[in-house]
N, C-alpha and C. Protein backbone atom coordinates (compact mmCIF):
# COMPACT_ATOMS: atom_id res chain seq x y z
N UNK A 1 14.98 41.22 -51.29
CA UNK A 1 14.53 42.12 -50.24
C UNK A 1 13.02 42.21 -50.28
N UNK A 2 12.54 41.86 -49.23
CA UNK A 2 10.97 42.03 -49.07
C UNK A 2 10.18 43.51 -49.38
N UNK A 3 9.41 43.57 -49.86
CA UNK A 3 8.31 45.00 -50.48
C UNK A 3 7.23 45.15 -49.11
N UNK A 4 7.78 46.50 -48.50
CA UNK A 4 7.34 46.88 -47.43
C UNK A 4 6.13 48.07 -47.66
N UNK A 5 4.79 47.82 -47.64
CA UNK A 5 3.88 49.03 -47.55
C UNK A 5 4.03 50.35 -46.63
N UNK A 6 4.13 51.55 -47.34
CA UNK A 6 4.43 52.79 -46.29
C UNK A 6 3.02 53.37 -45.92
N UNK A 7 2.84 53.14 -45.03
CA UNK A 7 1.64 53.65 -44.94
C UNK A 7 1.93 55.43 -44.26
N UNK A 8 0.89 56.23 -45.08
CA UNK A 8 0.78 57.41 -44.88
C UNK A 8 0.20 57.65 -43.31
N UNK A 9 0.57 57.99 -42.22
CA UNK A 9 0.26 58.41 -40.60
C UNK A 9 0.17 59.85 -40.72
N UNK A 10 -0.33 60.12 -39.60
CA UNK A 10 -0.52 61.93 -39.73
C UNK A 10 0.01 61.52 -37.72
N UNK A 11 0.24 62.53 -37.68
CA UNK A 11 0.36 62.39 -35.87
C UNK A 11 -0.70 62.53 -35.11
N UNK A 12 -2.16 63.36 -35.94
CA UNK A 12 -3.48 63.01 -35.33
C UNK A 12 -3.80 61.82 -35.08
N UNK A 13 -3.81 60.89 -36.11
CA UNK A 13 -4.31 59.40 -36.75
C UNK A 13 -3.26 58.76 -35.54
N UNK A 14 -1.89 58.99 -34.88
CA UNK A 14 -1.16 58.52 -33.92
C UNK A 14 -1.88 58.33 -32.71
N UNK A 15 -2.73 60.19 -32.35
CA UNK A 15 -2.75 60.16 -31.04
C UNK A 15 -4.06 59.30 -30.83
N UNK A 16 -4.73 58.91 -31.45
CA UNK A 16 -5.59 57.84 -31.36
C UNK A 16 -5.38 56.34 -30.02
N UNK A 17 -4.02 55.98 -30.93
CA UNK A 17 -3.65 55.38 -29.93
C UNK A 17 -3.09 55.29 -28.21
N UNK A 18 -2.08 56.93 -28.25
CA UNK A 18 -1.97 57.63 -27.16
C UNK A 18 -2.56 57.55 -26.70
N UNK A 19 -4.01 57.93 -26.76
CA UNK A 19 -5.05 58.96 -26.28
C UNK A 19 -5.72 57.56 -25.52
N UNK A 20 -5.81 56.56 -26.16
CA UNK A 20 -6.77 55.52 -25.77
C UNK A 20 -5.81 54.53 -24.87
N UNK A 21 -4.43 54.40 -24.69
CA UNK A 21 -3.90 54.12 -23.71
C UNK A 21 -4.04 55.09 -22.24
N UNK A 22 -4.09 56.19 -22.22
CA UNK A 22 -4.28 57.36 -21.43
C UNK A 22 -5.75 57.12 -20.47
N UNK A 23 -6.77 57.21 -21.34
CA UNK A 23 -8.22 57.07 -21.04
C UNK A 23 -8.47 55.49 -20.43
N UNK A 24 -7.62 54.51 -20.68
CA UNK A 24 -8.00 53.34 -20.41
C UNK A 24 -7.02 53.33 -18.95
N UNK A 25 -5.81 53.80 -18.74
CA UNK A 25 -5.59 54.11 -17.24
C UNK A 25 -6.33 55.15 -16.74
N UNK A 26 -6.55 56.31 -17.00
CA UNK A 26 -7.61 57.52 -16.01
C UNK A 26 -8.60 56.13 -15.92
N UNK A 27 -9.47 55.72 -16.45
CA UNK A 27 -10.79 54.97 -16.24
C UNK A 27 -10.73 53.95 -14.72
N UNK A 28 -9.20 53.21 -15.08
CA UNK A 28 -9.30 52.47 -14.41
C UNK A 28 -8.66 52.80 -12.99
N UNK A 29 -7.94 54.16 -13.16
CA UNK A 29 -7.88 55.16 -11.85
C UNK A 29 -8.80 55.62 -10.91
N UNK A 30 -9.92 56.10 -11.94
CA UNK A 30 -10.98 57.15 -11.38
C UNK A 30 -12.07 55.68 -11.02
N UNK A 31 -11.94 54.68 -11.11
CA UNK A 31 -12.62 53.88 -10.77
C UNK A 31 -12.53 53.51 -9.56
N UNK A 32 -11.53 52.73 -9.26
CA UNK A 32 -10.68 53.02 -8.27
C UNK A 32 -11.01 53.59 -7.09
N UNK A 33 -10.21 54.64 -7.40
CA UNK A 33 -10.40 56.22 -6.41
C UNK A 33 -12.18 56.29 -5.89
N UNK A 34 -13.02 56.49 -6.80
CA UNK A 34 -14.56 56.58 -6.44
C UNK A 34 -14.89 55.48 -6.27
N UNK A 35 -14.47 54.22 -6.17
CA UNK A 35 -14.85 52.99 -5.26
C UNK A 35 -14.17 53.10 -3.73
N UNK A 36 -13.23 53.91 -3.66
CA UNK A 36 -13.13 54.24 -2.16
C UNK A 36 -13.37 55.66 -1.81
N UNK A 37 -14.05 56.65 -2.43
CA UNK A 37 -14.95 57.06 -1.94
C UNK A 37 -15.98 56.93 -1.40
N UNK A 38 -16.39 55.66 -1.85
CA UNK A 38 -17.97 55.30 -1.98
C UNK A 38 -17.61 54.53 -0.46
N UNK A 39 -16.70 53.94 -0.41
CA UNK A 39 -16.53 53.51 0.94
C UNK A 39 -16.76 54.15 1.93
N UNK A 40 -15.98 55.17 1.72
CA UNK A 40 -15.26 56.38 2.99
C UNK A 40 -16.89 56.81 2.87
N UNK A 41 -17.85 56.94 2.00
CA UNK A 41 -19.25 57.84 2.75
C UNK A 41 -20.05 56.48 2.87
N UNK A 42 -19.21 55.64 3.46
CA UNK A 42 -20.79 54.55 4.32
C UNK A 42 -21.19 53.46 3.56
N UNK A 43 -20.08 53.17 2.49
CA UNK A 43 -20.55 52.07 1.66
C UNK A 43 -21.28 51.72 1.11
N UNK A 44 -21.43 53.27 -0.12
CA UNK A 44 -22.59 53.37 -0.79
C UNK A 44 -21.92 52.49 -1.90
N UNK A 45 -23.36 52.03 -3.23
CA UNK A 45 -22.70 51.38 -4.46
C UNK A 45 -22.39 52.52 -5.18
N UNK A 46 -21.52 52.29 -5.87
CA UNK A 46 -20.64 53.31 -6.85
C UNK A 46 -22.04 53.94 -8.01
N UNK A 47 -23.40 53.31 -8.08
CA UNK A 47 -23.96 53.48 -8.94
C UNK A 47 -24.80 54.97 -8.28
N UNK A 48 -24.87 54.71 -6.84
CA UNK A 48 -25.19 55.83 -6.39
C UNK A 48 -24.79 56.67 -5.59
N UNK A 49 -23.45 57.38 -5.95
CA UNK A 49 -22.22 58.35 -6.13
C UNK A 49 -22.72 59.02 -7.22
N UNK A 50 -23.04 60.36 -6.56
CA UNK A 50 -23.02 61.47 -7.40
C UNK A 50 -22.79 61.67 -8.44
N UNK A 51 -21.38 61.71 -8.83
CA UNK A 51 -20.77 61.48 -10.14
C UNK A 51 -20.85 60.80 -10.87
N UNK A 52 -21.24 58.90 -10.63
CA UNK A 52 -21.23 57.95 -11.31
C UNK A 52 -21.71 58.23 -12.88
N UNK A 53 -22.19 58.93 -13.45
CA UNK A 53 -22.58 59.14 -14.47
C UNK A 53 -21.07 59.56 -15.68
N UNK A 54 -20.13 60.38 -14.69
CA UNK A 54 -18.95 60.74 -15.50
C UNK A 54 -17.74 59.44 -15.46
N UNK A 55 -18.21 59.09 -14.81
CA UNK A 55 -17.27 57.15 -15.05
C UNK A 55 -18.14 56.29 -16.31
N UNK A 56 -19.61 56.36 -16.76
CA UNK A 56 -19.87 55.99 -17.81
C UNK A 56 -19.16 57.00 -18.97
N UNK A 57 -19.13 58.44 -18.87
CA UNK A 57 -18.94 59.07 -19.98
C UNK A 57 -17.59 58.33 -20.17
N UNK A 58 -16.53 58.65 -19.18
CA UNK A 58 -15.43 58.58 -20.18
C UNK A 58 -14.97 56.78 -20.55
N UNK A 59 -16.14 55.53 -19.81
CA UNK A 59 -16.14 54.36 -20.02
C UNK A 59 -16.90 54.81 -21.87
N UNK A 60 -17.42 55.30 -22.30
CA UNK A 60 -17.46 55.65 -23.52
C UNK A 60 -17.10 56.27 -24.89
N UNK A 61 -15.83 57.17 -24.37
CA UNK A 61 -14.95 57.57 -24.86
C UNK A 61 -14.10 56.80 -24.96
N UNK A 62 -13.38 55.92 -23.90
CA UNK A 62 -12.55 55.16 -23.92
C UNK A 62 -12.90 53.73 -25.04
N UNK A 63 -14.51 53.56 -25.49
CA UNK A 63 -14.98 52.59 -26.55
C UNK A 63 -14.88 53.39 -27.42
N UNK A 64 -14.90 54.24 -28.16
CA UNK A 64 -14.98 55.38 -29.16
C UNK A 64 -14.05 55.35 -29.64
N UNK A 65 -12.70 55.32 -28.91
CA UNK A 65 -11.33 55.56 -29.17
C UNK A 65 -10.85 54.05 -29.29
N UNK A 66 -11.30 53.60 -28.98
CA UNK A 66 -10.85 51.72 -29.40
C UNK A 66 -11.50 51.59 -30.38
N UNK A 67 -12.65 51.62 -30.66
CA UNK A 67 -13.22 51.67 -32.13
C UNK A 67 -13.20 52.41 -33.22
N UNK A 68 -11.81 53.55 -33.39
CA UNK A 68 -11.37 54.33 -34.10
C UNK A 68 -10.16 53.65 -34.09
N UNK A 69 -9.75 53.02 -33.55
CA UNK A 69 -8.18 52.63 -33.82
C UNK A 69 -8.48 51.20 -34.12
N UNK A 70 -9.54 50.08 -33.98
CA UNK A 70 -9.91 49.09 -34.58
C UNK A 70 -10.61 49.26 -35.91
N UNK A 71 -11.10 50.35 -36.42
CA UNK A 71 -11.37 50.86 -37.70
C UNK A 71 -10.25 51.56 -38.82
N UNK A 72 -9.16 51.46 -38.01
CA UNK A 72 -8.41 52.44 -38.84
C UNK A 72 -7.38 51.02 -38.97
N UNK A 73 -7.49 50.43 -39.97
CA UNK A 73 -6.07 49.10 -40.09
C UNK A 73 -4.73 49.63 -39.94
N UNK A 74 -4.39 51.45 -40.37
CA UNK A 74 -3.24 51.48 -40.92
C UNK A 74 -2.53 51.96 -39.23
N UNK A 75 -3.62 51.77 -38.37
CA UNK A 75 -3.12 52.14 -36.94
C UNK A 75 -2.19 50.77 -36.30
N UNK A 76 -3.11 49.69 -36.97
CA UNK A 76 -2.68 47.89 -35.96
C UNK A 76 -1.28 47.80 -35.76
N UNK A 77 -0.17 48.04 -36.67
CA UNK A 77 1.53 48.18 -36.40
C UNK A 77 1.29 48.90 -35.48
N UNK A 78 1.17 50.17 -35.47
CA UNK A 78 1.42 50.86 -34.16
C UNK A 78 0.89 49.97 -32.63
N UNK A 79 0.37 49.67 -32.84
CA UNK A 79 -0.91 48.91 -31.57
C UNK A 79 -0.02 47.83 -30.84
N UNK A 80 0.57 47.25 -32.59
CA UNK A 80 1.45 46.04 -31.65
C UNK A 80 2.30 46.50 -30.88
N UNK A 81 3.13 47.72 -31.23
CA UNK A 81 4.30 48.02 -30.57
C UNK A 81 3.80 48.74 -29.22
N UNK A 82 2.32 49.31 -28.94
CA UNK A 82 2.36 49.90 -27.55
C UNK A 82 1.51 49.48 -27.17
N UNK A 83 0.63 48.46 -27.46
CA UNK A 83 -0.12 47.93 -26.28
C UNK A 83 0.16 46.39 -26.14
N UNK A 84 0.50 45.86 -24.76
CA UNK A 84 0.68 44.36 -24.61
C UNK A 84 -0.18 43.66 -25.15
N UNK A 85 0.09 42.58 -26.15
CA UNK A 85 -0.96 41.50 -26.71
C UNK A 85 -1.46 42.37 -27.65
N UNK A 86 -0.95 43.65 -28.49
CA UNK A 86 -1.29 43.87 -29.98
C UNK A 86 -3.03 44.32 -30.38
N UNK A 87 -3.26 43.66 -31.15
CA UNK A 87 -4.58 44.38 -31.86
C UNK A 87 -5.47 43.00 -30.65
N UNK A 88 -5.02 41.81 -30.67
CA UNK A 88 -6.00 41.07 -30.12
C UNK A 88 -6.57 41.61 -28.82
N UNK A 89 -5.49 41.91 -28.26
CA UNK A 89 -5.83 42.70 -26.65
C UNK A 89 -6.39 43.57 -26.78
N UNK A 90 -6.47 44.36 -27.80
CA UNK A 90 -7.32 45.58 -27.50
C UNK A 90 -8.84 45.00 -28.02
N UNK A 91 -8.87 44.35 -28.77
CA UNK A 91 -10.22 43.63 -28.98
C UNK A 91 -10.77 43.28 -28.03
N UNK A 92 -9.92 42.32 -27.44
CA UNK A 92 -10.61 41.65 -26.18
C UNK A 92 -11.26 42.79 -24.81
N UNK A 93 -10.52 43.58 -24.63
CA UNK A 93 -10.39 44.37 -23.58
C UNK A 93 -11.20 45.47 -23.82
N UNK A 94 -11.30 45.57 -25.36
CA UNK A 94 -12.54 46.77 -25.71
C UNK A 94 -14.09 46.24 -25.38
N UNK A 95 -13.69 44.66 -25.90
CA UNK A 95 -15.53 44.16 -26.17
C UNK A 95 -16.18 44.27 -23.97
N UNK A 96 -15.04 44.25 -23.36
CA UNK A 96 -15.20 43.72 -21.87
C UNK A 96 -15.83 45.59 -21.75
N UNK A 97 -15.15 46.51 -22.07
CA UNK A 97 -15.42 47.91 -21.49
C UNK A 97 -16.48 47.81 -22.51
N UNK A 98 -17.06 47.69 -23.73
CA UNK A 98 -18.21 47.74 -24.24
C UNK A 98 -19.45 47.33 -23.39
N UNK A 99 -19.36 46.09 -22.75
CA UNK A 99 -20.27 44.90 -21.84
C UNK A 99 -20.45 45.70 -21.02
N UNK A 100 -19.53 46.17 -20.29
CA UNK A 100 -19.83 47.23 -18.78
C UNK A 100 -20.39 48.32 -19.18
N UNK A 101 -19.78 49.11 -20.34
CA UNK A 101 -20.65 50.21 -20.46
C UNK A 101 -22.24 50.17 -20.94
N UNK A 102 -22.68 49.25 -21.82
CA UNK A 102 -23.97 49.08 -21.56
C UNK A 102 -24.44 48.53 -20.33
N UNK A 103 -24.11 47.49 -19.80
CA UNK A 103 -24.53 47.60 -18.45
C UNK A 103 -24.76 48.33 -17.56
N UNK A 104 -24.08 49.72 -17.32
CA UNK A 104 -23.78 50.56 -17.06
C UNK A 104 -24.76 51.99 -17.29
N UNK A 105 -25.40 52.10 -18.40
CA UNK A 105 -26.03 52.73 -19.03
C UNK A 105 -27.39 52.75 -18.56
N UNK A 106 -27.77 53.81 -17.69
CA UNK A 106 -29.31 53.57 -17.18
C UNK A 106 -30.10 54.00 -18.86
N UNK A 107 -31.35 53.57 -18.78
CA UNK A 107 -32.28 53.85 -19.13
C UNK A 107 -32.24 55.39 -19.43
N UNK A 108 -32.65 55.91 -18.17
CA UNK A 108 -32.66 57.29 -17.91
C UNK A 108 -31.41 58.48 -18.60
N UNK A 109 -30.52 57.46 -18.85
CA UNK A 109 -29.22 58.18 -19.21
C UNK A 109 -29.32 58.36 -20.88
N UNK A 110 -29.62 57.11 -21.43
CA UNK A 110 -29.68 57.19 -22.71
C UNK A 110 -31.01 58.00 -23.51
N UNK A 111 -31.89 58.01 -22.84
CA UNK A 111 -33.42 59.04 -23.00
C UNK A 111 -33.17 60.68 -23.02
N UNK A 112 -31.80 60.19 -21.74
CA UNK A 112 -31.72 62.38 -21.68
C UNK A 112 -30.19 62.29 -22.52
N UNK A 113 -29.86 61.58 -23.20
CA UNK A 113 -28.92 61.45 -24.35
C UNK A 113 -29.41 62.03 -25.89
N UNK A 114 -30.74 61.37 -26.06
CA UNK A 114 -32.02 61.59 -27.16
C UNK A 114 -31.96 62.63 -26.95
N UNK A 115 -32.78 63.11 -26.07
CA UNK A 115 -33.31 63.98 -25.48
C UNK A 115 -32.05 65.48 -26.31
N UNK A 116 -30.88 65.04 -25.67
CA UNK A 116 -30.05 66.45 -25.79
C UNK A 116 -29.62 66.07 -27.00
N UNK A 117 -29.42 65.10 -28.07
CA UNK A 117 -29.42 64.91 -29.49
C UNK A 117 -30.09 65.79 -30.35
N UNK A 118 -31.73 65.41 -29.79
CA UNK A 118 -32.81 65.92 -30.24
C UNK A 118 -33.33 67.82 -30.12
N UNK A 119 -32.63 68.16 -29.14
CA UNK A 119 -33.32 69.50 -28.81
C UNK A 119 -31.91 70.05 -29.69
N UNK A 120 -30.67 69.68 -29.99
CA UNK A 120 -29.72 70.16 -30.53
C UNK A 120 -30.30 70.32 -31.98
N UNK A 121 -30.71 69.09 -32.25
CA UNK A 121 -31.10 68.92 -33.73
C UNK A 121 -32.22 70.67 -33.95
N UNK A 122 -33.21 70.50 -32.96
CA UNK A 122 -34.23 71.36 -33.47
C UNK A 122 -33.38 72.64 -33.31
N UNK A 123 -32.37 72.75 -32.38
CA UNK A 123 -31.78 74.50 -32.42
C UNK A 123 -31.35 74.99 -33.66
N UNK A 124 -30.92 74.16 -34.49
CA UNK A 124 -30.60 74.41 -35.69
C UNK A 124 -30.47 74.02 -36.89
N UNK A 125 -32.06 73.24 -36.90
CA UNK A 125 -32.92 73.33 -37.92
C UNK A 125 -33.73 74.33 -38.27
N UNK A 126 -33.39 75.54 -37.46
CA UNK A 126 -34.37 76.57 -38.06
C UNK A 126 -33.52 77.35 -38.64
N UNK A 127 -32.06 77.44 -38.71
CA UNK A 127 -31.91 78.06 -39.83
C UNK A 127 -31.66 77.51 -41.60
N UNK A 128 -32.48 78.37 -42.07
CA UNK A 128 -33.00 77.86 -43.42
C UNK A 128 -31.75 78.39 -44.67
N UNK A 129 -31.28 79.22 -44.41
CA UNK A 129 -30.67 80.22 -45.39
C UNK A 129 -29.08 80.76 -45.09
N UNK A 130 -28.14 80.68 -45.86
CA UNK A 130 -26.89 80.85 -45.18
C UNK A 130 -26.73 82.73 -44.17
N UNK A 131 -27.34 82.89 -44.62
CA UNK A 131 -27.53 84.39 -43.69
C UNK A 131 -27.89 84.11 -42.47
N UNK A 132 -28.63 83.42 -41.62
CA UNK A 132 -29.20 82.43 -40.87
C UNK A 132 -28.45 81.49 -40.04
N UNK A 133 -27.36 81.30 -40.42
CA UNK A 133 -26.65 80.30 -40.22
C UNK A 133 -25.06 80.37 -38.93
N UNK A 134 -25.34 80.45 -37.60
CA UNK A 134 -24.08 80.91 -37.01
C UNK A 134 -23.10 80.63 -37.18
N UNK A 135 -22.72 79.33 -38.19
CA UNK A 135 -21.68 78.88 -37.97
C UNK A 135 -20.81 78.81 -39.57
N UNK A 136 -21.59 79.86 -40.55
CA UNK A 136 -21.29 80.43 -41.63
C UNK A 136 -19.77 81.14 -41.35
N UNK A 137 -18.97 80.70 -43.05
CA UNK A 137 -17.72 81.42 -42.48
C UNK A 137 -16.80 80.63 -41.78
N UNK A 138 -15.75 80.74 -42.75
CA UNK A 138 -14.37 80.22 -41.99
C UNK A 138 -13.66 81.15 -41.11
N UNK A 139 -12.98 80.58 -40.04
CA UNK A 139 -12.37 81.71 -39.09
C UNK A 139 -12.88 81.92 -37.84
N UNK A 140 -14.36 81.49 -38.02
CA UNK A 140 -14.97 81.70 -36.36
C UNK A 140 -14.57 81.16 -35.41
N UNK A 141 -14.53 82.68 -34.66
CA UNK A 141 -14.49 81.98 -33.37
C UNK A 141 -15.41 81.37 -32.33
N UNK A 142 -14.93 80.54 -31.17
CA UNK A 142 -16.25 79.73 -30.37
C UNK A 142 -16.58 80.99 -30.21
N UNK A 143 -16.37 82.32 -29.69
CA UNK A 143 -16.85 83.11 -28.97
C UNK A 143 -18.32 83.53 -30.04
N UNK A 144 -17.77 83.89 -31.39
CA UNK A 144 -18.67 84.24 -32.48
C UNK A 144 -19.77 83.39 -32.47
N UNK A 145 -19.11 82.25 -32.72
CA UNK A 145 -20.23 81.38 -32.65
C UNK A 145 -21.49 81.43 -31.60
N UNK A 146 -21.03 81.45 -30.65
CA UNK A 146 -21.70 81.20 -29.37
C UNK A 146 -22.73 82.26 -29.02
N UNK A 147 -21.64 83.67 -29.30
CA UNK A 147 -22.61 84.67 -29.11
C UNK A 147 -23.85 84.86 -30.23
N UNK A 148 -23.52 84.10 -31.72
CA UNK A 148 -24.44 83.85 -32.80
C UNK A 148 -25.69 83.37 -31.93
N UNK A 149 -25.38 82.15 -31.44
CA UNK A 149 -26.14 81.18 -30.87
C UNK A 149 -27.34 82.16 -29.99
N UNK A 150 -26.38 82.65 -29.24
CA UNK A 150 -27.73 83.36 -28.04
C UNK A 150 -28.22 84.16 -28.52
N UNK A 151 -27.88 84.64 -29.63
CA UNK A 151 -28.92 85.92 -30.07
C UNK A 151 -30.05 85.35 -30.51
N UNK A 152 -29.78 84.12 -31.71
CA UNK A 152 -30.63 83.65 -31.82
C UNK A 152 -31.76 82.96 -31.27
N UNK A 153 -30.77 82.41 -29.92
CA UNK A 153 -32.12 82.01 -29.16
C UNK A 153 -33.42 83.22 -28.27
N UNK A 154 -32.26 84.34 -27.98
CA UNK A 154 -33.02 85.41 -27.45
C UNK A 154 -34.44 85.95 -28.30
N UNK A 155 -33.37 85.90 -29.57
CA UNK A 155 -34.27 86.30 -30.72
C UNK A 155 -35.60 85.09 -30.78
N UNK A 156 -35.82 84.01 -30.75
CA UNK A 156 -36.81 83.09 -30.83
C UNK A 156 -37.81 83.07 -29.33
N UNK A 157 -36.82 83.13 -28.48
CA UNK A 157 -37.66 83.84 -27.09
C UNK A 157 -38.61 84.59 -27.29
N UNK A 158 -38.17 85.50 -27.66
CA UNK A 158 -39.10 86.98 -27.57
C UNK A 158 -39.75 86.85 -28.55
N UNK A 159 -39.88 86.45 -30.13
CA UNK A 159 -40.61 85.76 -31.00
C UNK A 159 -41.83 85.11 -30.11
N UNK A 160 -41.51 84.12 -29.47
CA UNK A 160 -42.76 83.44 -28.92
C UNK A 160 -43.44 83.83 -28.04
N UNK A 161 -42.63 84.65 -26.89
CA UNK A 161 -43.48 85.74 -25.86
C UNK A 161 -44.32 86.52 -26.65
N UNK A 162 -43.86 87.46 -27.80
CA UNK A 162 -44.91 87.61 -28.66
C UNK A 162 -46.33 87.29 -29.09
N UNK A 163 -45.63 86.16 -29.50
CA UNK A 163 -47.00 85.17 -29.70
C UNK A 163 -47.76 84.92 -28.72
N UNK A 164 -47.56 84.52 -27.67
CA UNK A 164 -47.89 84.22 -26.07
C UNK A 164 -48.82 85.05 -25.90
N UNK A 165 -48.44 86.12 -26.18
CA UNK A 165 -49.46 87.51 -25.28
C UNK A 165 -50.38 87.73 -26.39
């Protein structure tokens, strides 16, 4: 009798795969759909449709989630059994939505990407000390959190109006 490896799954580590069959039809739905929008207002290019920016996001999620389930080996059994053509197909079909999504990717998009990386980074690098810290503490809620957040920024506001005057 052959010696079969059990590999340990969690049903998170599952929905990986779910999730990225799901996102790879919405994508190729909402594509779709806003290519005949783009019609119906006068035969604009899809690049300049309003929205076009949320057809890159989730063209990037949908690489995120292929490259979590091409990183995770103990996912590939699963892969064979629900996606046609196995781990190769999703290779193939990831590297093609990779190609488009940089293509895809203005300039402008990836700068105000930095951009909101960067101003995140500085919101909370100023706290120094766990007293300081909004997100101290197990149990919080977003609400806690959040309302942490604005005080603090209120609080740095008026700090610098301070200074200002």
């Amino acid at each position: 009798m052959a010696e079969t490896d059990d590999i340990a799954l969690t049903k998170e580590s599952l929905w990986y795969i779910d999730n990225y069959i799901l996102i790879r039809d919405y994508y190729d739905r909402t594509v779709s759909r806003i290519a005949a929008r783009c019609i119906r207002k006068g035969n604009i290019a899809i690049e300049d449709y309003p929205f076009y920016g949320y057809i890159v996001d989730v063209l990037e999620e949908l690489c995120e989630t292929g490259d979590y389930i091409l990183n995770h080996k103990e996912l590939h059994p699963y892969v064979e059994k629900k996606i046609k053509g196995g781990v190769q197909a999703l290779e193939k079909n990831l590297s093609l939505y990779k190609e488009e999504c940089e293509k895809n990717s203005t300039k402008e998009m990836n700068v105000a990407k930095d951009a909101d990386l960067s101003a995140a980074k500085d919101a909370f690098s100023g706290f120094i000390n766990q007293e300081d810290d909004p997100t101290r503490g197990a149990g919080q809620s977003i609400d806690e959190v959040v309302a942490k957040l604005v005080a603090e920024q209120e609080k740095l506001i008026n700090q610098k109006e301070e200074n200002d005057e």
